[in-house]
C-alpha atoms as a PDB file:
ATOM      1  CA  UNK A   1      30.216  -0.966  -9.895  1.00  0.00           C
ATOM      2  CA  UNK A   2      29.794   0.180  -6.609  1.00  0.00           C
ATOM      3  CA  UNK A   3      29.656  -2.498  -3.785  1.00  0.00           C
ATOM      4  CA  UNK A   4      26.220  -2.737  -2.013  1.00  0.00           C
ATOM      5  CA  UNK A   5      25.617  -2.878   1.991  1.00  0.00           C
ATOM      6  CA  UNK A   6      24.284  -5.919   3.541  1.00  0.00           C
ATOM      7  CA  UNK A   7      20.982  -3.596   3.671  1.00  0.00           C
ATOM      8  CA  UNK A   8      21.417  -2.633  -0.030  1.00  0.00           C
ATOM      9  CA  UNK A   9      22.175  -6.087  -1.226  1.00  0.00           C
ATOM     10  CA  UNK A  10      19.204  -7.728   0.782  1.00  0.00           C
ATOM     11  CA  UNK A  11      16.943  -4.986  -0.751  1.00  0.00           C
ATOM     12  CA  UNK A  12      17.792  -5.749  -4.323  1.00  0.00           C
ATOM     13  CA  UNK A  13      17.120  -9.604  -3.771  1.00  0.00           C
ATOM     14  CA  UNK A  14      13.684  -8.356  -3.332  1.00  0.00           C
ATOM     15  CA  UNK A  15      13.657  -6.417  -6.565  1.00  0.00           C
ATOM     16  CA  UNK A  16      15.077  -9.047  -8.443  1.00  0.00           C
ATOM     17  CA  UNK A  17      12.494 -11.404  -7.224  1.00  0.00           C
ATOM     18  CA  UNK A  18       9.892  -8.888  -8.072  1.00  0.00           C
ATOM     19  CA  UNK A  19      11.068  -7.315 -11.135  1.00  0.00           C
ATOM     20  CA  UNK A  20       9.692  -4.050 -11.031  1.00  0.00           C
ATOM     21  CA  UNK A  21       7.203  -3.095  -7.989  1.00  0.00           C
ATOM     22  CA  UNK A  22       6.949  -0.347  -5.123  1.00  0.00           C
ATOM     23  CA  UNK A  23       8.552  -0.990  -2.012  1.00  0.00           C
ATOM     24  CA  UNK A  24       5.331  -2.465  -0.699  1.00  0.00           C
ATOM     25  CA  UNK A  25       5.711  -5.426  -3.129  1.00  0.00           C
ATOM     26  CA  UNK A  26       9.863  -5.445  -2.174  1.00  0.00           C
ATOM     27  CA  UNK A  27       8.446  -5.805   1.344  1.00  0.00           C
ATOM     28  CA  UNK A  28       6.609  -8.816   0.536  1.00  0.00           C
ATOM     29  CA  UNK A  29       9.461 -10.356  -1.003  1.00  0.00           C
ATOM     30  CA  UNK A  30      11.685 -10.306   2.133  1.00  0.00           C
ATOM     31  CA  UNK A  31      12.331 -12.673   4.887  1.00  0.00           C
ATOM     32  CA  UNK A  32      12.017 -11.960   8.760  1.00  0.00           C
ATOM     33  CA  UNK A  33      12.820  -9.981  10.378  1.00  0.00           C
ATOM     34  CA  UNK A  34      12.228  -7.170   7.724  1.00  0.00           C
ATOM     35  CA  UNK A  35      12.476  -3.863   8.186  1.00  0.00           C
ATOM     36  CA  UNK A  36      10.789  -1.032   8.554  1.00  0.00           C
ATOM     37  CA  UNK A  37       8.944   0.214   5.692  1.00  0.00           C
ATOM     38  CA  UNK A  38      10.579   3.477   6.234  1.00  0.00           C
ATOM     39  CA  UNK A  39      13.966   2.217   6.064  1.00  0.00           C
ATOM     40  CA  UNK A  40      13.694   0.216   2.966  1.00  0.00           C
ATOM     41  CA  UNK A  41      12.078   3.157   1.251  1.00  0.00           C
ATOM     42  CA  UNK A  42      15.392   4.910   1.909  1.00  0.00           C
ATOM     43  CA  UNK A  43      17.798   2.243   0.906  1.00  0.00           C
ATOM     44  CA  UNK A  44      15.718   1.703  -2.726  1.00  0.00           C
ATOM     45  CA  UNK A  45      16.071   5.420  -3.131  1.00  0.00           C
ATOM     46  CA  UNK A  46      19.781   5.068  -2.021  1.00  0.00           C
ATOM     47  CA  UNK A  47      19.954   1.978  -4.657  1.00  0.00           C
ATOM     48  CA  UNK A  48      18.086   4.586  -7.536  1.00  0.00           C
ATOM     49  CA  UNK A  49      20.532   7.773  -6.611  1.00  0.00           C
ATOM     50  CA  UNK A  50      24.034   4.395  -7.135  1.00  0.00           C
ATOM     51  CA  UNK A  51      21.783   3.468 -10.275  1.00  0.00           C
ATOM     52  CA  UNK A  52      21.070   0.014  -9.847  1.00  0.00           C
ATOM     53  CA  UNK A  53      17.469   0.984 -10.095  1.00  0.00           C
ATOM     54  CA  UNK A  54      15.343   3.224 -12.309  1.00  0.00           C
ATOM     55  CA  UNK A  55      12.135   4.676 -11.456  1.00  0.00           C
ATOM     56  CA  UNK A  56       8.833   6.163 -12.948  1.00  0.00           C
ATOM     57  CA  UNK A  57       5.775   7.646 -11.267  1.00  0.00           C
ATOM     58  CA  UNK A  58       2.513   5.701 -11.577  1.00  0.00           C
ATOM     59  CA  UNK A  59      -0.248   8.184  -9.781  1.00  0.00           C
ATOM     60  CA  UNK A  60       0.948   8.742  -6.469  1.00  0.00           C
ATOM     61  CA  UNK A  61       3.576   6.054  -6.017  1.00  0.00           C
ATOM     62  CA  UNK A  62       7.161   5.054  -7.861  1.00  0.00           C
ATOM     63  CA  UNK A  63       7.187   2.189  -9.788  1.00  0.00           C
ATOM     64  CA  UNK A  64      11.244   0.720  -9.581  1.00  0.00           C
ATOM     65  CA  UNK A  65      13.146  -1.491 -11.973  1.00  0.00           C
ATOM     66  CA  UNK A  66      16.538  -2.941 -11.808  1.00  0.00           C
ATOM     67  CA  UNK A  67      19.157  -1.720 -13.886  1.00  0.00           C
ATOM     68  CA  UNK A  68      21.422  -4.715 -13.891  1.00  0.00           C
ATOM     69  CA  UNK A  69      20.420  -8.586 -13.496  1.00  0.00           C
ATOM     70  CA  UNK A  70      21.211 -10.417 -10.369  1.00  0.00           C
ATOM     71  CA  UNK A  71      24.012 -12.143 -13.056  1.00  0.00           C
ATOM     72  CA  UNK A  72      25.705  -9.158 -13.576  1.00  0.00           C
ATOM     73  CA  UNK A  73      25.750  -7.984  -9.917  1.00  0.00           C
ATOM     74  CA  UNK A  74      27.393 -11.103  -8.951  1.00  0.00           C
ATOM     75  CA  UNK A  75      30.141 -11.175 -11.850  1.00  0.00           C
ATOM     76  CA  UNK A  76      31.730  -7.978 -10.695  1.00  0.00           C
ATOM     77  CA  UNK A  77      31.247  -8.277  -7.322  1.00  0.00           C
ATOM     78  CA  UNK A  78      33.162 -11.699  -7.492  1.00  0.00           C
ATOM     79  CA  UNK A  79      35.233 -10.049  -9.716  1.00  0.00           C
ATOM     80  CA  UNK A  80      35.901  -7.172  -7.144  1.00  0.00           C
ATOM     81  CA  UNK A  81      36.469  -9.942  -4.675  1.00  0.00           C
ATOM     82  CA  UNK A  82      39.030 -11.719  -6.252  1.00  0.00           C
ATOM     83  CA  UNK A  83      41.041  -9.042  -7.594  1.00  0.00           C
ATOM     84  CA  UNK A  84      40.850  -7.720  -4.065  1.00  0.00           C
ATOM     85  CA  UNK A  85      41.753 -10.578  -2.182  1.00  0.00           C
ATOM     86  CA  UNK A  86      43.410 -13.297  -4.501  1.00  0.00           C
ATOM     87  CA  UNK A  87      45.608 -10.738  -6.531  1.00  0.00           C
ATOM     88  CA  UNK A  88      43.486 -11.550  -9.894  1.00  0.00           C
ATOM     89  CA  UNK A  89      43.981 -15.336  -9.252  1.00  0.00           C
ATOM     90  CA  UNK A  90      41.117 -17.939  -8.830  1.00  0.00           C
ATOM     91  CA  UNK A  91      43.860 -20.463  -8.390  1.00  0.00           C
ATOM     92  CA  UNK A  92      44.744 -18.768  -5.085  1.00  0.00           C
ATOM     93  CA  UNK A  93      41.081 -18.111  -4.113  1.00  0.00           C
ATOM     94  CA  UNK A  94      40.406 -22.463  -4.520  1.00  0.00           C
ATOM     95  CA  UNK A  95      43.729 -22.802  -2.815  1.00  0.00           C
ATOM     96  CA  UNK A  96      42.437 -20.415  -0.003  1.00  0.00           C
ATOM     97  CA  UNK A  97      39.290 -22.637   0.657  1.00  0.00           C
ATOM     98  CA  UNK A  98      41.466 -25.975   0.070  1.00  0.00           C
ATOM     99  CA  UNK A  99      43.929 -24.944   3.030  1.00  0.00           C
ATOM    100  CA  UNK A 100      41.088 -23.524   5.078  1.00  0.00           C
ATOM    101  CA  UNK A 101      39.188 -27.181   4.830  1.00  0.00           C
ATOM    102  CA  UNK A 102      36.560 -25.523   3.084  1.00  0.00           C
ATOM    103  CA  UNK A 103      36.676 -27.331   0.019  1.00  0.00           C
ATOM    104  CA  UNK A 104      37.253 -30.881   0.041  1.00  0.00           C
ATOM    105  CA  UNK A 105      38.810 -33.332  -2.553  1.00  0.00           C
ATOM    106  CA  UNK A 106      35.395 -34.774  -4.152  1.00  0.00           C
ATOM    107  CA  UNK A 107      34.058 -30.852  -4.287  1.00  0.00           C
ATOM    108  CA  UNK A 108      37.440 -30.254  -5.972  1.00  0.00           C
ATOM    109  CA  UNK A 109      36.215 -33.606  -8.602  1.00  0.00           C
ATOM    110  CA  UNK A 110      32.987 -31.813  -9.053  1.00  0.00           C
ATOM    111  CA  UNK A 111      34.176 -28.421 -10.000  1.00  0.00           C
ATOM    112  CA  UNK A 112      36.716 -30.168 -12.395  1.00  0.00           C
ATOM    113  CA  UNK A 113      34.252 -32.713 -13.947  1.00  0.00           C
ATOM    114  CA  UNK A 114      31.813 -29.318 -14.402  1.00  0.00           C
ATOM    115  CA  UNK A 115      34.679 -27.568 -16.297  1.00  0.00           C
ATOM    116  CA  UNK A 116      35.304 -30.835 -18.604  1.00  0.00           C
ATOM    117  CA  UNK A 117      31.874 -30.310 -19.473  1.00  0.00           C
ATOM    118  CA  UNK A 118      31.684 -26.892 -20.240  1.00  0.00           C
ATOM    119  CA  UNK A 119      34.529 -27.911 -22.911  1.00  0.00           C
END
């Protein structure tokens, strides 16, 4: 999976909020200051040519769909992040935000109490 600008990324929040739509309807979806129509009509073609949309023409407009869920963008990309920064180890990642006093001890509770659950 190929990792998204800040552009990119901001453009397919609208998309996922929309489902499918034109880039008017992406436009709608965004927060100030947005940008030009012009410019996001680029990056969702940019987003369609990396695949994480698909397209079909509905008169004289395109019609675009995401290929993958918001879900599955964030697994690799965390994924990506990890391996990238914390060697593969989540461990080291908590450990990261621990030492940087990111994280504190109750957040530290939380996250264990949610994993006791998930047992």
């Amino acid at each position: 999976m190929e990792r998204l600008t800040v552009q990119e990324e901001e453009a397919m929040q609208a998309v996922w909020l929309t489902g499918e739509g034109n880039v008017k309807s992406f436009l709608e979806k965004m927060e100030e200051p947005l940008p030009p129509y012009t410019t996001l009509a680029s990056t969702i073609k940019n987003l369609e040519k990396k695949g994480y949309l698909q397209s079909r023409q509905v008169g004289n407009m395109y019609m675009y769909r995401p290929t993958i869920t918001e879900s599955q963008y964030k697994q690799g990309y965390m994924n990506n992040f990890i391996h990238n920064y914390f060697d593969n180890s989540y461990k080291a990642m908590v450990n990261f935000f621990v030492e940087q006093k990111q994280l504190s001890k109750d957040e530290l509770q939380e996250i264990l109490e949610m994993i006791e659950r998930k047992k």
